[in-house]
Protein backbone atom coordinates (compact mmCIF):
# COMPACT_ATOMS: atom_id res chain seq x y z
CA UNK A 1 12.82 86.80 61.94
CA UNK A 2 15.23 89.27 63.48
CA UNK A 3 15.11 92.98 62.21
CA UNK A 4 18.13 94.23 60.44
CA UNK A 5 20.31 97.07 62.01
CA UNK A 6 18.76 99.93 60.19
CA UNK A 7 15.23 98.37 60.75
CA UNK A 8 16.33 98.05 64.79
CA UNK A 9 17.49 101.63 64.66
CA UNK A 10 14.69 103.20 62.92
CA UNK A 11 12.02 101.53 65.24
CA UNK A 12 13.96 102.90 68.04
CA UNK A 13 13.05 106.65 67.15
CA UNK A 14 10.10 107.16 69.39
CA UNK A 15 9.45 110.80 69.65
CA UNK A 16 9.82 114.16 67.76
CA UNK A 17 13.84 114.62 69.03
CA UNK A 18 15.61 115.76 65.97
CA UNK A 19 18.67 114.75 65.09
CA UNK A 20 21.59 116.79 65.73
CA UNK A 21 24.81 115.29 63.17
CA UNK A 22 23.40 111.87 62.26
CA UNK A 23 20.47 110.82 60.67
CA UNK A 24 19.20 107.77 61.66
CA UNK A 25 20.44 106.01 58.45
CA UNK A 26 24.28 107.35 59.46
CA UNK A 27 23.74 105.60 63.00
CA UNK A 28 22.73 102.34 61.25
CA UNK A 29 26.32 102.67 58.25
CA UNK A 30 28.34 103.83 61.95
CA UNK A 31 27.14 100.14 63.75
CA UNK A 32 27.72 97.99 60.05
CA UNK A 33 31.23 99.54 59.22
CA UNK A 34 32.56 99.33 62.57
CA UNK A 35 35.53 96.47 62.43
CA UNK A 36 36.65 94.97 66.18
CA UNK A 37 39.94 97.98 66.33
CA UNK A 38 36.77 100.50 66.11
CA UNK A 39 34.40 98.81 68.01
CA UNK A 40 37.01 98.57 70.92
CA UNK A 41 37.81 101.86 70.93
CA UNK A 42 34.45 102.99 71.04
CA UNK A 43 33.55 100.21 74.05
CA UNK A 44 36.93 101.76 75.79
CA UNK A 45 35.48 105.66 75.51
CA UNK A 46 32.02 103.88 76.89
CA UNK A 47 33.65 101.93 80.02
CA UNK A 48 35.54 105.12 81.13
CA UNK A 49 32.23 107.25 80.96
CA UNK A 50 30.28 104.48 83.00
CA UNK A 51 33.09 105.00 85.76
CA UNK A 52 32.64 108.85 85.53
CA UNK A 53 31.10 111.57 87.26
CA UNK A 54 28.40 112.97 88.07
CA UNK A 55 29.86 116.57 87.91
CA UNK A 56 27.28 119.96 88.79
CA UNK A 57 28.51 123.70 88.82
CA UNK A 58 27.56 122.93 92.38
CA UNK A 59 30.91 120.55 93.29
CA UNK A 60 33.44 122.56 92.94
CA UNK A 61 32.80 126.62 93.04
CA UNK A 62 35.54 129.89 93.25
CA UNK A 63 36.43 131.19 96.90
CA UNK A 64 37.37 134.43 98.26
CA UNK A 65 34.49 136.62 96.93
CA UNK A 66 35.50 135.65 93.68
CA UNK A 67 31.71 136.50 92.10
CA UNK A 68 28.57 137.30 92.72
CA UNK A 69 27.53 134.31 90.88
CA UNK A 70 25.17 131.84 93.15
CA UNK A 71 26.00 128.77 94.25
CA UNK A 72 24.31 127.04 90.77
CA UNK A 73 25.16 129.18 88.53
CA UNK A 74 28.00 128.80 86.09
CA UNK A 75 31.11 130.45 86.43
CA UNK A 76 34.51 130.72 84.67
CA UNK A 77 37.23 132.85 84.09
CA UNK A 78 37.98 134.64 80.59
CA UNK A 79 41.39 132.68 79.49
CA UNK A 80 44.11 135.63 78.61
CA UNK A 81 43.49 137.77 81.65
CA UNK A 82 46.22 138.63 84.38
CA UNK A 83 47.27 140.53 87.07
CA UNK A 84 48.64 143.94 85.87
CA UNK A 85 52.32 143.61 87.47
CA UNK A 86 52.10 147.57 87.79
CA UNK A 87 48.53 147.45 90.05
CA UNK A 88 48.77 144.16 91.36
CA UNK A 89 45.42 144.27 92.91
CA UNK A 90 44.03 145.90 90.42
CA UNK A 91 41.82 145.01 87.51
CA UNK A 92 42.96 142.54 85.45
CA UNK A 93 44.68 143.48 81.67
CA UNK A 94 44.78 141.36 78.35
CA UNK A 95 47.61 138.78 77.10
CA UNK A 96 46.17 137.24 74.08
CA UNK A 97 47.51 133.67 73.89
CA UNK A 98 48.75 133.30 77.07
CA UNK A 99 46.40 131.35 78.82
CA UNK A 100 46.47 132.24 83.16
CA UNK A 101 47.26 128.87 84.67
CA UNK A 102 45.15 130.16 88.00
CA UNK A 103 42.07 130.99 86.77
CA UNK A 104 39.13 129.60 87.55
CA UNK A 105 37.73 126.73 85.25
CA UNK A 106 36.48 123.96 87.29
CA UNK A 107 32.72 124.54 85.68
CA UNK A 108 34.24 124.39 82.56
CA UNK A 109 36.19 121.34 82.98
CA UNK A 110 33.02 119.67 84.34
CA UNK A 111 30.74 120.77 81.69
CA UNK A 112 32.91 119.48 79.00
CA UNK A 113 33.43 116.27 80.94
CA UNK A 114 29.80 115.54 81.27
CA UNK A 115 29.35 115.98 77.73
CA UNK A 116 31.56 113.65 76.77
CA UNK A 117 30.16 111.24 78.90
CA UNK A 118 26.89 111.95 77.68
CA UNK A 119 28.08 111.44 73.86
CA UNK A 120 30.10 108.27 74.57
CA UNK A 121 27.55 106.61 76.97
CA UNK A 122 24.75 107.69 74.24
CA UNK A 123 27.22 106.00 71.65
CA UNK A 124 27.33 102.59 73.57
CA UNK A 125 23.38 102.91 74.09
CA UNK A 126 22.49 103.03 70.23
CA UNK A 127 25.44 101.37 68.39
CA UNK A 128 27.27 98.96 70.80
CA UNK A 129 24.11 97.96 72.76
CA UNK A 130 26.27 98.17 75.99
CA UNK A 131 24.52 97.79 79.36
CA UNK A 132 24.44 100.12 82.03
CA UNK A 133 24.56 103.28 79.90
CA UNK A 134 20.65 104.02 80.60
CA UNK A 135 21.35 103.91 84.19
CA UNK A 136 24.78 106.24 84.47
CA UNK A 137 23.19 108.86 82.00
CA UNK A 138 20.04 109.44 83.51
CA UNK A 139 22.35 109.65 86.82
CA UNK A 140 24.43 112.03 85.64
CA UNK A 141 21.75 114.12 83.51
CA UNK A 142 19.51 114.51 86.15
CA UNK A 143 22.71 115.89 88.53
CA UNK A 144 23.60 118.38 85.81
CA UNK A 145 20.37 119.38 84.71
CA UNK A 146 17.49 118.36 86.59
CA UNK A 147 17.74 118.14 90.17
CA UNK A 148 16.48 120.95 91.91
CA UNK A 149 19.29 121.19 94.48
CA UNK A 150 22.40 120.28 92.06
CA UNK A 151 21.25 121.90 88.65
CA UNK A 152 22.86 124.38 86.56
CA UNK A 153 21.26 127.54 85.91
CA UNK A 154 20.20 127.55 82.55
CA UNK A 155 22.33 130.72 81.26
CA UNK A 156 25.61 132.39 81.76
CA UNK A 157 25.46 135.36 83.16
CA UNK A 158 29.05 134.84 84.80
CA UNK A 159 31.16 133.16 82.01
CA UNK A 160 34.38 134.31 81.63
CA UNK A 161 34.41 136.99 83.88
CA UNK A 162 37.51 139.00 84.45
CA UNK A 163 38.93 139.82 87.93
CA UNK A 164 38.25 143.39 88.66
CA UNK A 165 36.45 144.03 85.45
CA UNK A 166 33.35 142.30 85.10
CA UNK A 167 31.45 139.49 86.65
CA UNK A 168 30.66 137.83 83.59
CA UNK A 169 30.61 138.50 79.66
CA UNK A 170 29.19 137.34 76.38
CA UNK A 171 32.21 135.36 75.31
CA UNK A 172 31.69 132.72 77.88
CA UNK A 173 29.24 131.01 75.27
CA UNK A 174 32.55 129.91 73.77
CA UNK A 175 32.44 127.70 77.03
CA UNK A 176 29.27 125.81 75.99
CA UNK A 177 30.66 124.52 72.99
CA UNK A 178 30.54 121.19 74.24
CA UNK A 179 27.08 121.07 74.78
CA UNK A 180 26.64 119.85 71.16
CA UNK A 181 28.57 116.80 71.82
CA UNK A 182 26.22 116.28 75.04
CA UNK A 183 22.83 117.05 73.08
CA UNK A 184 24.42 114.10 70.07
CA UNK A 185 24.50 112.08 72.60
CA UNK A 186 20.92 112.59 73.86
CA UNK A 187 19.68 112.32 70.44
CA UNK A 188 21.20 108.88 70.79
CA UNK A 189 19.83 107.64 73.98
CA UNK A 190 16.75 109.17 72.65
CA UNK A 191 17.10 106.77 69.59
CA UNK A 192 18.58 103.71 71.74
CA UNK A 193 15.30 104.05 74.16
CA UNK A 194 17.76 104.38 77.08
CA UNK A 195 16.71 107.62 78.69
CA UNK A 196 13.34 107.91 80.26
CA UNK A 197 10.65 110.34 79.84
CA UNK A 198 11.35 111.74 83.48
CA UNK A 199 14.68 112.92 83.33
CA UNK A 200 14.47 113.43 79.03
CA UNK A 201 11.56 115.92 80.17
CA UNK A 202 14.00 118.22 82.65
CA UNK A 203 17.10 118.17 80.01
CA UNK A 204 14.74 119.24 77.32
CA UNK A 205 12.85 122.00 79.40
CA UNK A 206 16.99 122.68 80.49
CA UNK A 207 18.06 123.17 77.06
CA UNK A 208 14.82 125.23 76.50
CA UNK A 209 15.59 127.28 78.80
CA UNK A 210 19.13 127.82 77.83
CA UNK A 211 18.38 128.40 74.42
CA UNK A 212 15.50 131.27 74.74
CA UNK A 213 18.55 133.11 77.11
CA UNK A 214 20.95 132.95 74.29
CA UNK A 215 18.76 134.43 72.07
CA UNK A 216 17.02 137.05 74.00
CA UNK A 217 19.76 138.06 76.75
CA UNK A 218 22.41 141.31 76.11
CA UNK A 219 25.12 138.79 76.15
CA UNK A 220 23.51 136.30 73.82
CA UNK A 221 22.62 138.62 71.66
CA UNK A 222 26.46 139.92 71.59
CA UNK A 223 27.82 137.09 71.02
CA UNK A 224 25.37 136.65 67.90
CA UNK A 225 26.81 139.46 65.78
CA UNK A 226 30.07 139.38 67.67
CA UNK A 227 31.69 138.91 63.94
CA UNK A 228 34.03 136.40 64.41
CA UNK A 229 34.36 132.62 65.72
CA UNK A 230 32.09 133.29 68.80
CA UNK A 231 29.41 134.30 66.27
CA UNK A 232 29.47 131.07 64.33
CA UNK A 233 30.01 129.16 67.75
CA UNK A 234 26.87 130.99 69.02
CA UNK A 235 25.25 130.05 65.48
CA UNK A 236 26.37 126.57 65.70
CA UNK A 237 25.01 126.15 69.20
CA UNK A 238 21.93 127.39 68.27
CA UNK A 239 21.23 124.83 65.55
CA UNK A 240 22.02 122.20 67.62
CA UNK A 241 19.67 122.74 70.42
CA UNK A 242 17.09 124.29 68.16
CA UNK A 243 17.48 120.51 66.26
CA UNK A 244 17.67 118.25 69.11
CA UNK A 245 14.62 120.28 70.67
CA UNK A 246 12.75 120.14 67.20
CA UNK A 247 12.22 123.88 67.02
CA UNK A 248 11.89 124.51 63.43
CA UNK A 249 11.49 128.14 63.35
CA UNK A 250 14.73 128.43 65.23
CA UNK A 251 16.86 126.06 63.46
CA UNK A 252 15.21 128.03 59.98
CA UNK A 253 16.97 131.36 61.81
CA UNK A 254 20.34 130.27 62.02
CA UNK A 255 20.55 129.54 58.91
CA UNK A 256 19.57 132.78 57.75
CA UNK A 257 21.88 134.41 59.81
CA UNK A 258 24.67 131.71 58.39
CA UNK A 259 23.53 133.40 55.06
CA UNK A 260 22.84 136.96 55.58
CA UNK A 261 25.89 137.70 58.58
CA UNK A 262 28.14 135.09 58.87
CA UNK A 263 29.55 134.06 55.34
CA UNK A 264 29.05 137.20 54.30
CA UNK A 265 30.79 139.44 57.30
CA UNK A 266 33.53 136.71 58.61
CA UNK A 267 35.25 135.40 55.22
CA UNK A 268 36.30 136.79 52.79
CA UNK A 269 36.11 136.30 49.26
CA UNK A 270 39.85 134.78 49.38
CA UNK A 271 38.76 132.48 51.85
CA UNK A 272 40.46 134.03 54.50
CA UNK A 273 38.88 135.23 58.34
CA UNK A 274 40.49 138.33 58.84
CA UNK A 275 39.15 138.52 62.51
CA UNK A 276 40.81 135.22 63.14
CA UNK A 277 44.14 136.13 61.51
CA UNK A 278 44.60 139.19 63.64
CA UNK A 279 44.81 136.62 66.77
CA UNK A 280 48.09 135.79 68.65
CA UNK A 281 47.36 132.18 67.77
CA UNK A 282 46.36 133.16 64.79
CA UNK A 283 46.62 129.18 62.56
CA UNK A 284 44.65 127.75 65.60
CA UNK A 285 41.65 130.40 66.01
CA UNK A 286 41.34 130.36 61.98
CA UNK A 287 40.19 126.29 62.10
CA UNK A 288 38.07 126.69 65.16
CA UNK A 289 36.03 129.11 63.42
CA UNK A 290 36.09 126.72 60.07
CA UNK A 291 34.86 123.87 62.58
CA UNK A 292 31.96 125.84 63.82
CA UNK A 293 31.37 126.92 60.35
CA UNK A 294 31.48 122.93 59.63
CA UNK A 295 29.55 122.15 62.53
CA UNK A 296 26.50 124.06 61.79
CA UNK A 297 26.43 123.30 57.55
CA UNK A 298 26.38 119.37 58.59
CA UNK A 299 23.25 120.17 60.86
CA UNK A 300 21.82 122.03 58.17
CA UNK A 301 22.72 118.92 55.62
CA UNK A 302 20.61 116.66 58.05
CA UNK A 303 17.71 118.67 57.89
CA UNK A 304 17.88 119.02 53.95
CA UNK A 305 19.28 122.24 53.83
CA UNK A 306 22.24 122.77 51.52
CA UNK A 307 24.38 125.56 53.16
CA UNK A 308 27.68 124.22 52.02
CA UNK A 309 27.44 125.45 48.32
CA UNK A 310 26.02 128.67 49.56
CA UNK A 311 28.06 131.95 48.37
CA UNK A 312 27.50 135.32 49.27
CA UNK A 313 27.21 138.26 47.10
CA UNK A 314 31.12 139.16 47.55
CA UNK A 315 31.91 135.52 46.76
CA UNK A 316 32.78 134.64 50.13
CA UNK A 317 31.70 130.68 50.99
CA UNK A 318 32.69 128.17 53.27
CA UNK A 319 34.08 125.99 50.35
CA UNK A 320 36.68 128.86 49.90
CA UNK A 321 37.60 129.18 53.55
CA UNK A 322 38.43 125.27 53.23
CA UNK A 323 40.41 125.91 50.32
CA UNK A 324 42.49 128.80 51.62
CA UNK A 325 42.80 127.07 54.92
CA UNK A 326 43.44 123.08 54.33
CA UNK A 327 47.62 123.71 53.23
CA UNK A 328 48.02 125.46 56.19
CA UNK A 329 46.64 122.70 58.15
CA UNK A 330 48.83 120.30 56.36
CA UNK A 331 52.11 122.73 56.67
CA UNK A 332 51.92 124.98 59.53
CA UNK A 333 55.12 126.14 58.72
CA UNK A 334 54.34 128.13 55.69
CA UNK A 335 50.92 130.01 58.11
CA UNK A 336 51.59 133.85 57.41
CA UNK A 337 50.21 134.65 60.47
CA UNK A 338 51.27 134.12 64.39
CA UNK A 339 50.90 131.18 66.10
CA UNK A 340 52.40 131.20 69.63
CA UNK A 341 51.40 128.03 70.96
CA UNK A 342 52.21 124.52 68.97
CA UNK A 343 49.85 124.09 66.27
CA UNK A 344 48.07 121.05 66.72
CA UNK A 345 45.12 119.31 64.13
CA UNK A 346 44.44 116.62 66.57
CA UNK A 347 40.77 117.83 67.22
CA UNK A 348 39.90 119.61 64.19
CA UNK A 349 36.36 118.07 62.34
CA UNK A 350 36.17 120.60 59.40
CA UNK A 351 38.22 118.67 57.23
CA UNK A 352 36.10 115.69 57.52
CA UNK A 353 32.46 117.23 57.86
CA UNK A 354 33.32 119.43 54.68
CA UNK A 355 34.65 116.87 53.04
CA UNK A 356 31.47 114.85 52.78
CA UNK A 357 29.54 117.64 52.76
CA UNK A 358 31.35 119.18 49.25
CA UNK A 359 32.21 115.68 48.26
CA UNK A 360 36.07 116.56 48.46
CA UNK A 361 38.28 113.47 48.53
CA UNK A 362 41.04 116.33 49.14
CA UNK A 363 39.37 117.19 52.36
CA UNK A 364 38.55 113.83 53.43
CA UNK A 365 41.94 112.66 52.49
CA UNK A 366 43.76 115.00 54.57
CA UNK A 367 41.61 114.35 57.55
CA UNK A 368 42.93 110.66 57.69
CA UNK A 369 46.66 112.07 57.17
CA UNK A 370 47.03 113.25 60.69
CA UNK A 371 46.19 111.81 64.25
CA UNK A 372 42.96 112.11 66.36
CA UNK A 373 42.67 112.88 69.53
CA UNK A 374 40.94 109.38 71.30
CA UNK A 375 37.95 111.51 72.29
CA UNK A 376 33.92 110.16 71.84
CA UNK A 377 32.92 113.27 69.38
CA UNK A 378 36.73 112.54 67.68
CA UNK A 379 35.94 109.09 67.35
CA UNK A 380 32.17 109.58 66.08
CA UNK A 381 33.37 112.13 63.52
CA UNK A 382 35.87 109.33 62.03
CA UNK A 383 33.68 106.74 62.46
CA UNK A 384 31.16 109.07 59.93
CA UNK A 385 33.93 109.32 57.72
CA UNK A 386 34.61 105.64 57.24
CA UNK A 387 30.62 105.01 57.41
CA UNK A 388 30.59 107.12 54.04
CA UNK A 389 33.37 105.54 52.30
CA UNK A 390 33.19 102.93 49.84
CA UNK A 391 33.45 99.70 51.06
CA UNK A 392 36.28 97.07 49.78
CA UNK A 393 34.77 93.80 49.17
């Protein structure tokens, strides 16, 4: 007698790798609501990764004395830093929202690339039983984070460095974001049996690694009380590597500092994140800290910890911060604050990860009133959505 889907699924789960977003349960509702417009999308995002990469820091790295940084470590430059037109060779000087079109970001563009290879080839492993997605992500894991000769350095000592400044700063972790879309999709090929034990060994002892620099380096540590989205970014990241790595103690740590700094410190009891409104892009910066916020309450949710209801002494809660921030979203027009650059919801999860999480058809409703950007951790997020809806007979 064959198994059924969430008996296939569950067997599957063969050693202590936490889950990150999903349960196993949600991976089994994902693969029994998908219809054949899904499914094809999903098989598309999982065709393109099995035709891409492998990318390392090592590929592609700056010239002209650029850094210091060696030739595997990680290096980008901070976003809103130019040339002072009044000391042209001089150091660097601040345009907030206008992003330099030279700098450098090549590690960047391949870090976020991998992950989403990772997260779409780990989708086709587990819930469209696609071939050839074992292969290609132990291929391009091992590249990335394994092989002695090709490997990234597991910190960042030189993100977002500014030219004539500083060789590297705290706020690179912002860079790393993506990383939780690349550690999902581990948890999947965990799940799916489609990684083996040699290369899941060097990404774990990787992440490891990566993890005990965030929270014991100067610029780990600065981005943990850095008070506004970087914070709950750094927060957020921590979670999901703590989960995927199964490091209780850790994962128990954000939460207490989701509890005791950043719902407290970051919003206000209006709702509003008056760090984020002071930006240039001011709309934009407010809903990438409400995804992070979103991000790390539906980790929290998976391990049976409620964080979405929580409200701090001054009233201030995440549930507010959705409130004050979902008409906005819905009619940029009428944002108080700036906004130089097109306002664009295309990306944005909070709508949809709050929305289950507080059980807001509001929330949930708005996040299938606007277009999504045709991206694996897009696609996943939607597919959650519809997973957790009723389903018409």
């Amino acid at each position: 007698m064959a198994l059924t889907c969430g008996s296939v699924l569950l067997a599957r789960q063969t050693r202590a790798d936490g889950p990150v977003l999903l349960k196993p349960e949600n991976a089994d509702q994902i693969r029994a609501s998908l219809d054949n417009g899904q499914r094809a999308v999903l098989e598309h995002l999982t065709d393109q990764a099995l035709k891409a990469g492998p990318w390392s820091v090592t590929y592609r790295r700056p010239q002209g004395g650029l850094t210091q940084a060696g030739p595997q470590d990680y290096f980008s430059e901070g976003p809103y830093w130019w040339p002072d037109p009044k000391n042209p060779s001089g150091p660097y000087i601040r345009r907030d929202g206008q992003r330099n079109p030279a700098r450098f970001i090549d590690n960047h563009q391949d870090m976020d690339r991998l992950s989403s290879a990772t997260l779409a080839l780990g989708i086709g492993a587990l819930l469209l039983d696609k071939s050839g997605c074992k292969e290609h992500a132990e291929r391009i894991l091992s590249v990335w984070f394994v092989n002695p000769e090709t490997r990234m350095n597991s910190n960042l000592e030189h993100g977002q460095a500014i030219r004539g400044v500083v060789d590297g700063r705290g706020t690179g972790l912002i860079d790393t974001v993506s990383l939780i879309h690349c550690v999902q999709g581990l948890a999947f090929l965990v799940a799916a049996r489609a990684i083996d034990e040699s290369v899941l060994g060097g990404v774990r002892e990787w992440f490891s690694q990566f993890l005990r620099w965030m929270m014991t380096s100067k610029k780990g540590l600065d981005e943990k009380k850095s008070g506004n989205n970087h914070a709950t970014w750094w927060t957020a990241q921590v979670a999901a590597y703590a989960s995927f790595l199964g490091d209780e103690a850790t994962l128990r740590m954000a939460f207490d500092h989701y509890r005791t700094y950043l719902v407290p410190d970051e919003i206000r009891p209006n709702g509003s994140c008056p760090r984020e409104e002071e930006r240039t892009n001011s709309l934009s910066y407010s809903c990438f800290n409400l995804d992070a916020f979103s991000v790390l309450c539906r980790i929290a949710h998976v391990h049976g910890v409620d964080l979405w209801h929580f409200e701090a002494v001054n009233g201030a809660s995440v549930a507010k911060a959705c409130d004050y921030l979902l008409p906005f979203v819905l009619n940029p027009a009428t944002w108080h604050g700036g906004q130089m650059e097109p306002f664009k919801p295309d990306s944005l999860v909070f709508p949809a990860l709050a929305g289950l999480g507080l059980n807001s058809p509001t929330l949930l409703n708005a996040y299938g009133s606007f277009a999504h950007a045709k991206t694996a951790w897009n696609e996943l997020i939607s597919a959650l959505v519809r997973s957790s809806q009723p389903r018409v007979p």
